[in-house]
C-alpha atoms as a PDB file:
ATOM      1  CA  UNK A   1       3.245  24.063   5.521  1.00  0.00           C
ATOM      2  CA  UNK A   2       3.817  20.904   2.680  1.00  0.00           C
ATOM      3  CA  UNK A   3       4.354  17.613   4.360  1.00  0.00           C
ATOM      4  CA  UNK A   4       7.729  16.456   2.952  1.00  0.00           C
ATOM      5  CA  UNK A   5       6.147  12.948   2.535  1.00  0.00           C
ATOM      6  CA  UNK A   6       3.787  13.549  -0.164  1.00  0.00           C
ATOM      7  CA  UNK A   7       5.466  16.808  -1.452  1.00  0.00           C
ATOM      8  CA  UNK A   8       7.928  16.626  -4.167  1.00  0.00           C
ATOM      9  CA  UNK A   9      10.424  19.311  -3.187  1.00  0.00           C
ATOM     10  CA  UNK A  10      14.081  19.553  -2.375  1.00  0.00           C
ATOM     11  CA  UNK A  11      16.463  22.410  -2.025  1.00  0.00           C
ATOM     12  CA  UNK A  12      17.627  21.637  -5.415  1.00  0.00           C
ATOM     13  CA  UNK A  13      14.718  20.231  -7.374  1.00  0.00           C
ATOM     14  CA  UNK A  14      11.302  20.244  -6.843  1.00  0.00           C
ATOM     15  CA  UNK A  15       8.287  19.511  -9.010  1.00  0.00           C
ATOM     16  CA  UNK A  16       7.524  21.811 -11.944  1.00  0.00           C
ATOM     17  CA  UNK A  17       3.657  22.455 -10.145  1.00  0.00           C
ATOM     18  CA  UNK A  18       5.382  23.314  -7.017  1.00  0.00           C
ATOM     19  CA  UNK A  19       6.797  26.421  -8.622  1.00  0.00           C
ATOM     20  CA  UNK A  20       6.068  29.773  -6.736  1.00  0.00           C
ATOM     21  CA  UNK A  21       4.907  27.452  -3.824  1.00  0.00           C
ATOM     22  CA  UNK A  22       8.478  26.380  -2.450  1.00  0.00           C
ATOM     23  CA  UNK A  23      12.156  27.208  -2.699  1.00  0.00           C
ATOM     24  CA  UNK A  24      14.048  25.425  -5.071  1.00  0.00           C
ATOM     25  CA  UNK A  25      17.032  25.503  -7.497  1.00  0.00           C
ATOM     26  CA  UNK A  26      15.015  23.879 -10.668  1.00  0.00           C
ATOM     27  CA  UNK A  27      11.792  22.774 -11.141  1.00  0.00           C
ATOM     28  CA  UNK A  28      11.532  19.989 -13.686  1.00  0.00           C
ATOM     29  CA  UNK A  29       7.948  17.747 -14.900  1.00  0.00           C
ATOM     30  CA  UNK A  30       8.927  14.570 -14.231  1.00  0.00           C
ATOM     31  CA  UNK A  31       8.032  11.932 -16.346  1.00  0.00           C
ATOM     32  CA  UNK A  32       6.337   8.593 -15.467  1.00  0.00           C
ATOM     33  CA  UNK A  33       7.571   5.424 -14.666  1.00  0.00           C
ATOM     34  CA  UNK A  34       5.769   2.171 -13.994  1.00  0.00           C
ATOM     35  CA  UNK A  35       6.733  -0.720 -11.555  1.00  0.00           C
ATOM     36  CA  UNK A  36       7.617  -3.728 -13.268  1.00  0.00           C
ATOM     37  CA  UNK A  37       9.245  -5.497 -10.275  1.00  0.00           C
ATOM     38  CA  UNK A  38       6.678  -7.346  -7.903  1.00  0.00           C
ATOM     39  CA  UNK A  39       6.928  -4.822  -5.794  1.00  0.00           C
ATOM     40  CA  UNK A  40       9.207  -1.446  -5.401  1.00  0.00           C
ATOM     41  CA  UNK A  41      10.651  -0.648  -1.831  1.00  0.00           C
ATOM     42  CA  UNK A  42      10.692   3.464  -1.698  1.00  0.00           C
ATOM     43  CA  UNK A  43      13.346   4.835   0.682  1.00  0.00           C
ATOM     44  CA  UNK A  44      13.811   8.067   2.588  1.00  0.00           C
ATOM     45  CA  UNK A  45      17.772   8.033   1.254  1.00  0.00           C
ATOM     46  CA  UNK A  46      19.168   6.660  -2.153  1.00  0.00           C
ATOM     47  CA  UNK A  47      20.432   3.602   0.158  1.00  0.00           C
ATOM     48  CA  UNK A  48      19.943  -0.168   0.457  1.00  0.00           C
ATOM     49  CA  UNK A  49      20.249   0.231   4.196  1.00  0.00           C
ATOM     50  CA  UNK A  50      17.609   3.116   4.460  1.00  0.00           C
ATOM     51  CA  UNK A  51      14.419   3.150   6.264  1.00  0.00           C
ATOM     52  CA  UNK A  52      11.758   1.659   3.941  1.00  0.00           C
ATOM     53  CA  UNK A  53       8.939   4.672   3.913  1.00  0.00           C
ATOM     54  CA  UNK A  54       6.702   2.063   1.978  1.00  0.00           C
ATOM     55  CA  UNK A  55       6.291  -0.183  -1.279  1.00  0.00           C
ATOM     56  CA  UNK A  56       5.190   0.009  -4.906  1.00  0.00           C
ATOM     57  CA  UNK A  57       3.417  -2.728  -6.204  1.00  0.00           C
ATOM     58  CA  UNK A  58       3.705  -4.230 -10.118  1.00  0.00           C
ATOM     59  CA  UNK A  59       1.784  -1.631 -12.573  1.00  0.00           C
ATOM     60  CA  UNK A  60       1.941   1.334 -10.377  1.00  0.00           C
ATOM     61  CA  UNK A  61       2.882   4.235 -12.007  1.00  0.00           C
ATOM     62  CA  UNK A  62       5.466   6.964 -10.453  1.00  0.00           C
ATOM     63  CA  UNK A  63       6.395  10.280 -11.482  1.00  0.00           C
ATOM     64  CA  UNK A  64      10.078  10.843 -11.566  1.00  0.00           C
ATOM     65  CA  UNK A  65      12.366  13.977 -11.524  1.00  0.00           C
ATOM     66  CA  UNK A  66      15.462  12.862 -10.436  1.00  0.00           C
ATOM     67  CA  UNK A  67      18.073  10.046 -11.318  1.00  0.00           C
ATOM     68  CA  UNK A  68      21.319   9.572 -10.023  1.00  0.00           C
ATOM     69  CA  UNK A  69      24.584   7.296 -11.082  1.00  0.00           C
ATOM     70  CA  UNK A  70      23.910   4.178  -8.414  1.00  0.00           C
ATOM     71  CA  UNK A  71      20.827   3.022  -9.664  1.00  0.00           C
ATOM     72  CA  UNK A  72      18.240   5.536  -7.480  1.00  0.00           C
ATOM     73  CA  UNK A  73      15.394   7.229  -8.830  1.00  0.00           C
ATOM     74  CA  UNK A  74      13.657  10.187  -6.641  1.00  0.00           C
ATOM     75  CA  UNK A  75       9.950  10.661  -7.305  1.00  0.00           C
ATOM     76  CA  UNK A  76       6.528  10.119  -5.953  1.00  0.00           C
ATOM     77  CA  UNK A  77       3.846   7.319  -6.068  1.00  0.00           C
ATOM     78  CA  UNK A  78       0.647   8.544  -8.211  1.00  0.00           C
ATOM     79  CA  UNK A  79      -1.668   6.235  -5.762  1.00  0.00           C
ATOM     80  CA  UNK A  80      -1.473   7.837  -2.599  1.00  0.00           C
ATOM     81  CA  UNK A  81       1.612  10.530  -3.340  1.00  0.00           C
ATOM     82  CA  UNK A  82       4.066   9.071  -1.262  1.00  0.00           C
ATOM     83  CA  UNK A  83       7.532  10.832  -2.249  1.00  0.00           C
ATOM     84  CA  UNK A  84      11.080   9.500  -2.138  1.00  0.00           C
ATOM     85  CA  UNK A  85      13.960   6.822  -3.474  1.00  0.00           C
ATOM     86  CA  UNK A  86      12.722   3.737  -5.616  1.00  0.00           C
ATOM     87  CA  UNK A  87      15.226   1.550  -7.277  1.00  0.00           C
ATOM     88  CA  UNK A  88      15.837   2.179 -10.906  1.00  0.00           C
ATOM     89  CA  UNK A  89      15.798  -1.302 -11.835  1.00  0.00           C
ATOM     90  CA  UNK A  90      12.321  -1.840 -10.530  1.00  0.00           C
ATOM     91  CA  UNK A  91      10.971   0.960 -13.282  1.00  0.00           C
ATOM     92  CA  UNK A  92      10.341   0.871 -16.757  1.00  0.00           C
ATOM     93  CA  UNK A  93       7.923   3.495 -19.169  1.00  0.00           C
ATOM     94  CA  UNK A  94       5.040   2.573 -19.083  1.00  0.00           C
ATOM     95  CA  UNK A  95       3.403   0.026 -21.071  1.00  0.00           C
ATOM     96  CA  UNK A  96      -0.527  -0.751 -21.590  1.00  0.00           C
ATOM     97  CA  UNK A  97      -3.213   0.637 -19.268  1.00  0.00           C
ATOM     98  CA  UNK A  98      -3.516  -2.256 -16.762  1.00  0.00           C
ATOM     99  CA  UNK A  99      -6.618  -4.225 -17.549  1.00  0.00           C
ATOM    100  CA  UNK A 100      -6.988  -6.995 -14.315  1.00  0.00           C
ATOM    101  CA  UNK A 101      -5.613  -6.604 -10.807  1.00  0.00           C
ATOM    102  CA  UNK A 102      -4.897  -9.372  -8.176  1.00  0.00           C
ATOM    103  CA  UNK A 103      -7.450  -9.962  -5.932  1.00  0.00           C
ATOM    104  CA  UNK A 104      -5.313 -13.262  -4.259  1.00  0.00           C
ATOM    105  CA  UNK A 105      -3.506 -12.769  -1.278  1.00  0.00           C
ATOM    106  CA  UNK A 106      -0.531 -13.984  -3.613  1.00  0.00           C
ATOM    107  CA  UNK A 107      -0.054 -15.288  -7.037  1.00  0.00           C
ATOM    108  CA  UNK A 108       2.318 -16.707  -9.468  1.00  0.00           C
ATOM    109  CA  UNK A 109       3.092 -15.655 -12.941  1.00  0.00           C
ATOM    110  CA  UNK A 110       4.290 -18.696 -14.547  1.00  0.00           C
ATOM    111  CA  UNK A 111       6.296 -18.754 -18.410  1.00  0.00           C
ATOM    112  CA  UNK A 112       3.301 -20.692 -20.149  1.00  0.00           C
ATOM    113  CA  UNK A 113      -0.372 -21.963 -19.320  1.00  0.00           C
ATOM    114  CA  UNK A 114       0.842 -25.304 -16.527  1.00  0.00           C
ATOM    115  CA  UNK A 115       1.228 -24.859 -12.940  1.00  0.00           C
ATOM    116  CA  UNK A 116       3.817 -27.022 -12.695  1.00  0.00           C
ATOM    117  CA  UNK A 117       6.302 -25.026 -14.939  1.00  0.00           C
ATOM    118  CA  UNK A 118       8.710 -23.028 -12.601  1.00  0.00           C
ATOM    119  CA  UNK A 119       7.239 -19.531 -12.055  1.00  0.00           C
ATOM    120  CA  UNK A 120       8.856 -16.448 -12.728  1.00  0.00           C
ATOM    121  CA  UNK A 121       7.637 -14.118  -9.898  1.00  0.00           C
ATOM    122  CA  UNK A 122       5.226 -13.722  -7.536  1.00  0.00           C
ATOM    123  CA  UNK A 123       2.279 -11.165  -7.361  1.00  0.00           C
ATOM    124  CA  UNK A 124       0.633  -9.413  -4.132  1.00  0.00           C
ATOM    125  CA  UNK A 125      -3.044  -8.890  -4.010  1.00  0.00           C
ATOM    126  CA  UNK A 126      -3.186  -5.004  -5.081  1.00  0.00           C
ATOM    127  CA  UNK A 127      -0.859  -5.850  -8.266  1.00  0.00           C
ATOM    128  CA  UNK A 128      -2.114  -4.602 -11.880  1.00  0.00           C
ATOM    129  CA  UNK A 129      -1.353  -6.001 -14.686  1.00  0.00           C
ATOM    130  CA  UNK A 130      -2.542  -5.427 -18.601  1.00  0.00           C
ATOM    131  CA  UNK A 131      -3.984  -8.802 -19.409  1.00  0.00           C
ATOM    132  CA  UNK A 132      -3.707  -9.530 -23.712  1.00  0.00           C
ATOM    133  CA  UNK A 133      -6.555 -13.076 -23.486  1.00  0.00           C
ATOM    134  CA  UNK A 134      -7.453 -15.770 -21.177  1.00  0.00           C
ATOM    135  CA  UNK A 135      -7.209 -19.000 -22.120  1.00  0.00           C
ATOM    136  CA  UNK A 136      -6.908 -22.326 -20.617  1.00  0.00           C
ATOM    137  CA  UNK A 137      -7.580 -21.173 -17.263  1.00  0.00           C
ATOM    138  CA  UNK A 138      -4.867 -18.553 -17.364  1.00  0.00           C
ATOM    139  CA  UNK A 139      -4.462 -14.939 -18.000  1.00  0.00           C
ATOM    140  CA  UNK A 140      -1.971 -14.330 -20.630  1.00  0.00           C
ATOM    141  CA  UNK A 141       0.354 -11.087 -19.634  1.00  0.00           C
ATOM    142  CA  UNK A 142       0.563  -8.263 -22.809  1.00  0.00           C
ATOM    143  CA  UNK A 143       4.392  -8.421 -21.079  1.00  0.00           C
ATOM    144  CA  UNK A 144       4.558 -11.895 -21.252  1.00  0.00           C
ATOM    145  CA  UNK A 145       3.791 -14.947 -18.324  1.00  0.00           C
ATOM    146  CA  UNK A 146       0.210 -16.040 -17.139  1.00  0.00           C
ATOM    147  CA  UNK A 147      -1.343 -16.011 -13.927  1.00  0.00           C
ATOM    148  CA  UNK A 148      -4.522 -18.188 -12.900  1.00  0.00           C
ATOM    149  CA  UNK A 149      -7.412 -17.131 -13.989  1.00  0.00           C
ATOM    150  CA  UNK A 150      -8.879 -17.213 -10.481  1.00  0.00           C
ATOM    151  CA  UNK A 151      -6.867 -14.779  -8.986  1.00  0.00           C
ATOM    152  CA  UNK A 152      -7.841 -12.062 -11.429  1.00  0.00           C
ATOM    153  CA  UNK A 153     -10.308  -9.523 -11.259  1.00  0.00           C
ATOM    154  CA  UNK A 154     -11.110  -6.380 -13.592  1.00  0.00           C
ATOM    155  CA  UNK A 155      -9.600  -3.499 -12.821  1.00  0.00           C
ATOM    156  CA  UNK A 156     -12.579  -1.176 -12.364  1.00  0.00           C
ATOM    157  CA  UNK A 157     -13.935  -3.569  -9.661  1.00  0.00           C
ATOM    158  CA  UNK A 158     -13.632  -3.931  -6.146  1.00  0.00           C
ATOM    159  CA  UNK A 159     -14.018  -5.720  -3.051  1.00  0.00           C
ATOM    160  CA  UNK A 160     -17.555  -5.374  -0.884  1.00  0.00           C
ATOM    161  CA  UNK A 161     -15.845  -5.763   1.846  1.00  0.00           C
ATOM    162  CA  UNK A 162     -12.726  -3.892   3.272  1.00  0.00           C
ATOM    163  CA  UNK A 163     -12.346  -5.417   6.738  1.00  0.00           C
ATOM    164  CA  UNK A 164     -12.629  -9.414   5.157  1.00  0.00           C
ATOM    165  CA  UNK A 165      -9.541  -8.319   2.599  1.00  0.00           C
ATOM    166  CA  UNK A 166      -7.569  -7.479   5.686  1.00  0.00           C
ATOM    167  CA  UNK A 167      -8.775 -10.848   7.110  1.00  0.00           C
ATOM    168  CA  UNK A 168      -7.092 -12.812   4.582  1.00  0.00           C
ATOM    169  CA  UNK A 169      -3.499 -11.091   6.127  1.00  0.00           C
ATOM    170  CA  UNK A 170      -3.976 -12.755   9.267  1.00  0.00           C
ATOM    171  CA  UNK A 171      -0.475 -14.261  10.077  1.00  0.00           C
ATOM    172  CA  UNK A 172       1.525 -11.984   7.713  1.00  0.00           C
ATOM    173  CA  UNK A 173       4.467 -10.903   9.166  1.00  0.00           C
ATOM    174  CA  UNK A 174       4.670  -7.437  10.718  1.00  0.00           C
ATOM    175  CA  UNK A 175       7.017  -5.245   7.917  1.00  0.00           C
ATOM    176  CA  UNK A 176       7.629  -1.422   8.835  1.00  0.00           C
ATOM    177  CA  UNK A 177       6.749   0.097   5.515  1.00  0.00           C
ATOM    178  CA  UNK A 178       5.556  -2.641   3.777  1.00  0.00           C
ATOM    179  CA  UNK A 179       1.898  -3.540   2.084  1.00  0.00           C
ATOM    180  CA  UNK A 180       2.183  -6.924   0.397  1.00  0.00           C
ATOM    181  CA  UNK A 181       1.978 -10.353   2.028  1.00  0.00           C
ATOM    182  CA  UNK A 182       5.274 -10.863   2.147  1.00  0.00           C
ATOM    183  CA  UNK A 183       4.960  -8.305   5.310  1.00  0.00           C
ATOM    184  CA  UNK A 184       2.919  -4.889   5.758  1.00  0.00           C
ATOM    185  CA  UNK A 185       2.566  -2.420   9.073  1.00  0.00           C
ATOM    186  CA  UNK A 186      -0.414  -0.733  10.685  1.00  0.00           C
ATOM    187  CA  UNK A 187      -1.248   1.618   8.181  1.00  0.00           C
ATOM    188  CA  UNK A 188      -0.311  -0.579   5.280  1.00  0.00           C
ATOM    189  CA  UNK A 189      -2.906  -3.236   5.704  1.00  0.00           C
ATOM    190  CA  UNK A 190      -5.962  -0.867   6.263  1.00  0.00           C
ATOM    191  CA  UNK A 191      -4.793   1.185   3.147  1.00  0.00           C
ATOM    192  CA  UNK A 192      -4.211  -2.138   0.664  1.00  0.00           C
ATOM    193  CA  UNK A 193      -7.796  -3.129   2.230  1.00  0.00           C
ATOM    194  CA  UNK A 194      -9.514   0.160   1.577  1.00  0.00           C
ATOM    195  CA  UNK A 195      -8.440   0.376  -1.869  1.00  0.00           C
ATOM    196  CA  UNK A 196      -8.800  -3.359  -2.743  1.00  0.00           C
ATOM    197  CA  UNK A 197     -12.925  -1.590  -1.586  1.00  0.00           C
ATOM    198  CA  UNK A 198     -11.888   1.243  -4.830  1.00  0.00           C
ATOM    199  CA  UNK A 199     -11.643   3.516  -1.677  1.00  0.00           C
ATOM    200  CA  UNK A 200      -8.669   6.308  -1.706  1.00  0.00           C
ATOM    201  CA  UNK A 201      -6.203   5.810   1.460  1.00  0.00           C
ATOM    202  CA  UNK A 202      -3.166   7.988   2.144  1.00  0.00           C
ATOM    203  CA  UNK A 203      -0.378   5.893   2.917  1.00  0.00           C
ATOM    204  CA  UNK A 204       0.716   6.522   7.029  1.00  0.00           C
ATOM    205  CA  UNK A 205      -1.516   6.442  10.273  1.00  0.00           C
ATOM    206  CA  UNK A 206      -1.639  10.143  10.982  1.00  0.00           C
ATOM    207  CA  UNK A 207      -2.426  11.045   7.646  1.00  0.00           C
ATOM    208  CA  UNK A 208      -5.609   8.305   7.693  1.00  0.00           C
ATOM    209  CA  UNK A 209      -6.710   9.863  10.795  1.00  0.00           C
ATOM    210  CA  UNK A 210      -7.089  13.148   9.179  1.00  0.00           C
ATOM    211  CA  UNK A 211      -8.803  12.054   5.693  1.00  0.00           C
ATOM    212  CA  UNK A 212     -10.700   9.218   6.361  1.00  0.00           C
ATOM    213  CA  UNK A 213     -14.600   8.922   7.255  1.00  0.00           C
ATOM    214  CA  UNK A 214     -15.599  10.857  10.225  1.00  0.00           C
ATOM    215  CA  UNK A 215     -15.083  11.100  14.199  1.00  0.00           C
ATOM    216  CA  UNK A 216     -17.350   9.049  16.462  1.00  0.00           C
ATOM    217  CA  UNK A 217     -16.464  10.258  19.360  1.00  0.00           C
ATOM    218  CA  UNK A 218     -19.003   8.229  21.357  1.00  0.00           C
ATOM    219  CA  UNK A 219     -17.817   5.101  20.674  1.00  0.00           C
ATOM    220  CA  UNK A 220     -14.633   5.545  22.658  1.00  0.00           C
ATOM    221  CA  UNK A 221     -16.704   6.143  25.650  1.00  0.00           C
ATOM    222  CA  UNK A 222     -19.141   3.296  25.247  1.00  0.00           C
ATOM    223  CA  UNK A 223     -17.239   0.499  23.271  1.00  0.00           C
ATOM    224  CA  UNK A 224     -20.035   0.579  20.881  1.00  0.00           C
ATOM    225  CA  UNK A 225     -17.679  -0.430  17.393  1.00  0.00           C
ATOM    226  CA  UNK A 226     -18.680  -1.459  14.646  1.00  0.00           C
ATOM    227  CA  UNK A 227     -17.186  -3.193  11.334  1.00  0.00           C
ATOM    228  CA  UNK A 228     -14.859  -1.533   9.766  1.00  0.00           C
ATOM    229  CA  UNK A 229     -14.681   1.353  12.652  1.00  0.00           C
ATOM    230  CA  UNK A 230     -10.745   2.470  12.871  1.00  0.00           C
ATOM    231  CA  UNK A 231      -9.250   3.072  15.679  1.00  0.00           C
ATOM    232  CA  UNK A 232      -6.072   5.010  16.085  1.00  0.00           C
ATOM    233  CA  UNK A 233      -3.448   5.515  18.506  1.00  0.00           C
ATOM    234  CA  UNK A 234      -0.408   8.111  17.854  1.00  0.00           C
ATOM    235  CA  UNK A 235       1.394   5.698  15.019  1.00  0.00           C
ATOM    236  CA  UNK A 236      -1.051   2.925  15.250  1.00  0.00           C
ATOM    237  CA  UNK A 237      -4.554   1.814  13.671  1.00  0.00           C
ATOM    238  CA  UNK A 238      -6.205  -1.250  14.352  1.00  0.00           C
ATOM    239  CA  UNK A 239      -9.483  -2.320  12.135  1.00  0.00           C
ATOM    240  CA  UNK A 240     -12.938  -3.790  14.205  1.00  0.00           C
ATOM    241  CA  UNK A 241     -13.939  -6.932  12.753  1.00  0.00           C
ATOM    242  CA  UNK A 242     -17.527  -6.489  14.891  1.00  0.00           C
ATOM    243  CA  UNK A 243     -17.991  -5.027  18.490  1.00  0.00           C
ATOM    244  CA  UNK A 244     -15.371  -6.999  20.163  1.00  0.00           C
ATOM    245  CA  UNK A 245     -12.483  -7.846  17.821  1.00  0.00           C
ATOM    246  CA  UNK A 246     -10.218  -6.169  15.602  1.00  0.00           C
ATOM    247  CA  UNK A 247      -7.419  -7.166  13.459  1.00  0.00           C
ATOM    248  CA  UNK A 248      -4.157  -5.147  12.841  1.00  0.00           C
ATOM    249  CA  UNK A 249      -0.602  -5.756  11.838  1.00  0.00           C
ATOM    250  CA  UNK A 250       1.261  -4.955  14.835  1.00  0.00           C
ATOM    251  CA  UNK A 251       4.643  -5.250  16.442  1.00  0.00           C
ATOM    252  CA  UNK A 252       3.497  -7.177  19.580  1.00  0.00           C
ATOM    253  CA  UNK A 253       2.500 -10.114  17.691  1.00  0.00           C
ATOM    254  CA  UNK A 254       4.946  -9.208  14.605  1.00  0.00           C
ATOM    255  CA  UNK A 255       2.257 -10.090  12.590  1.00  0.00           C
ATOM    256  CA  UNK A 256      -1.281  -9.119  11.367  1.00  0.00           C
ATOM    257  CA  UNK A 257      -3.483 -10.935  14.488  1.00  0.00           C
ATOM    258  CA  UNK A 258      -7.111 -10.489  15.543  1.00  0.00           C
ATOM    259  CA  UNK A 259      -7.459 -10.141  19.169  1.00  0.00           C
ATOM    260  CA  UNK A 260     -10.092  -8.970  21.484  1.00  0.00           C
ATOM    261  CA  UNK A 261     -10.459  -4.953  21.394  1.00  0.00           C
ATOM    262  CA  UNK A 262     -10.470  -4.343  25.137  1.00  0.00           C
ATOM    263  CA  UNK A 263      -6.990  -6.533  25.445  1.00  0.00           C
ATOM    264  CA  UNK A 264      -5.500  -4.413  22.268  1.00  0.00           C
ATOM    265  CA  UNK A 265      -6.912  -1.462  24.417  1.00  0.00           C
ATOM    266  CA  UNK A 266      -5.580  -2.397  27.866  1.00  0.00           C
ATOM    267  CA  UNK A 267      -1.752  -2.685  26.090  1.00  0.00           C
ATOM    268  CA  UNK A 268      -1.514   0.273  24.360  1.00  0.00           C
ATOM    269  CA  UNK A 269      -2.784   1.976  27.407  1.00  0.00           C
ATOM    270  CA  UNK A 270      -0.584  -0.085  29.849  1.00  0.00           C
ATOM    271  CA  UNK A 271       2.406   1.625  27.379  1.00  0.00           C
ATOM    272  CA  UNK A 272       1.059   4.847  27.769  1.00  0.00           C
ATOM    273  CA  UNK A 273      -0.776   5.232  24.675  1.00  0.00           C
ATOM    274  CA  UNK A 274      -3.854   6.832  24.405  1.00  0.00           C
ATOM    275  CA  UNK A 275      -6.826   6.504  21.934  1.00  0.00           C
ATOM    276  CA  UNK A 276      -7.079   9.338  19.691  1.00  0.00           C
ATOM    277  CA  UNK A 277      -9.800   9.119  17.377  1.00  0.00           C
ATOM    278  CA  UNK A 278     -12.397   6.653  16.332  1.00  0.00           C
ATOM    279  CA  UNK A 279     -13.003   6.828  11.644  1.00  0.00           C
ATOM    280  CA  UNK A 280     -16.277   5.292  11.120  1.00  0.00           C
ATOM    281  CA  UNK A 281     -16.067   5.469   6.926  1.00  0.00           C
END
């Protein structure tokens, strides 16, 4: 049975690799797109008003095999698979290998080398971007802009640390679907964490359960946690900060908080949730 989040496959089109694996009228290749917007909302429908599944961020590549006449493109996400409706105008073919990512909460890409010129767009940590030179304290864009030097990092490196990148969200609004500060969920903020680490993360809370690190059963019995334990609930995840405190982006507070475990643990039990595994990675 394919998971119709993360499988590419309609009644009338499905990925060519798919073929002889599901029904379908056609079976095309797709060919790839990258984000050029700051970030890419991806639908369930080809609809401004649609649930928002989750988001693309600047230099992310998608494969697509499907456009239609009002500006929707059907596809799937090459980071964590993630499959449905992304906004033409956000995609272009791609263009250099990107060379830097963001490692800033935010950033601005501003026309020329002064922070006080007006900036063109913002960046969320996650972002990649080919960088051409640095100079004067800025990186220069192949695509054209700069962004502050500081808030660049190579590409190929990564964060010690997964649980302090999800620290720096603390007071970003709760957004079903999204993963940029601007607003992320549950699942969003541990999976931009983990791979700010260079660790792979599937994109929903079920699907983490099932692929990341392994069960530790005991610790639901004796509270023993550790940093960087996750801890999920059907739908929900929260990340523990040490033995007593965890941080998650959740709809109580309607932002990312960090709170005392056993009071995150009384509420979702008051509500009739129940713990149903404990990752340690």
């Amino acid at each position: 049975m394919f998971d119709p989040r993360v499988t590419p496959a309609r009644k009338d089109l499905a990925a060519k690799r798919l073929e002889g694996l599901v029904e379908a009228a056609r079976f095309v290749e797709g060919v790839v797109r990258e984000v050029i917007e700051p970030q890419a909302p991806l639908r369930r429908m080809p609809a401004l008003d649609a649930p928002l599944d989750t988001e693309a961020l600047r230099g992310e590549r998608v494969t697509i095999y499907d456009e239609d006449d009002e500006g929707w493109c059907w596809g799937e996400l090459h980071t964590d698979g993630y499959v449905g409706f992304l906004p033409q105008q956000a995609l272009a073919p791609p263009g250099g290998e990107p060379t830097h990512r963001v490692a800033a909460l935010r950033t601005f890409v501003f026309p020329g080398p002064a922070i006080k010129l007006v900036p063109l767009v913002a960046l969320s940590l996650g972002s990649r971007v080919a960088i051409a030179r640095f100079d004067r304290g800025f990186g220069w864009l192949a695509s054209g802009g700069c962004i502050p030097a500081q808030h660049l990092v190579p590409a190929d490196s990564f964060e010690p640390d997964f649980v302090a990148v999800a620290e720096r969200f603390v007071g970003v609004p709760y957004l079903w679907g999204g993963k940029t500060s601007l607003g992320l969920d549950c699942s969003g903020l541990v999976q931009v964490a983990l791979q700010a680490a260079g660790m792979t993360c599937p994109r929903d809370s079920d699907m983490q359960e099932r692929a990341l690190g392994r069960e530790v059963a005991s610790a639901a019995e004796t509270h023993e946690f550790r940093r960087g334990d996750l801890i999920y609930w059907p739908g929900h995840v929260v990340i523990m900060r040490d033995a007593a405190t965890a941080i998650h982006a959740n709809a109580h507070h309607m932002a990312v908080e960090i709170e005392p475990v056993a009071e995150t643990l009384r509420r979702v039990t008051a509500a009739g949730g129940k713990v149903t595994s404990i990752r340690r990675l």
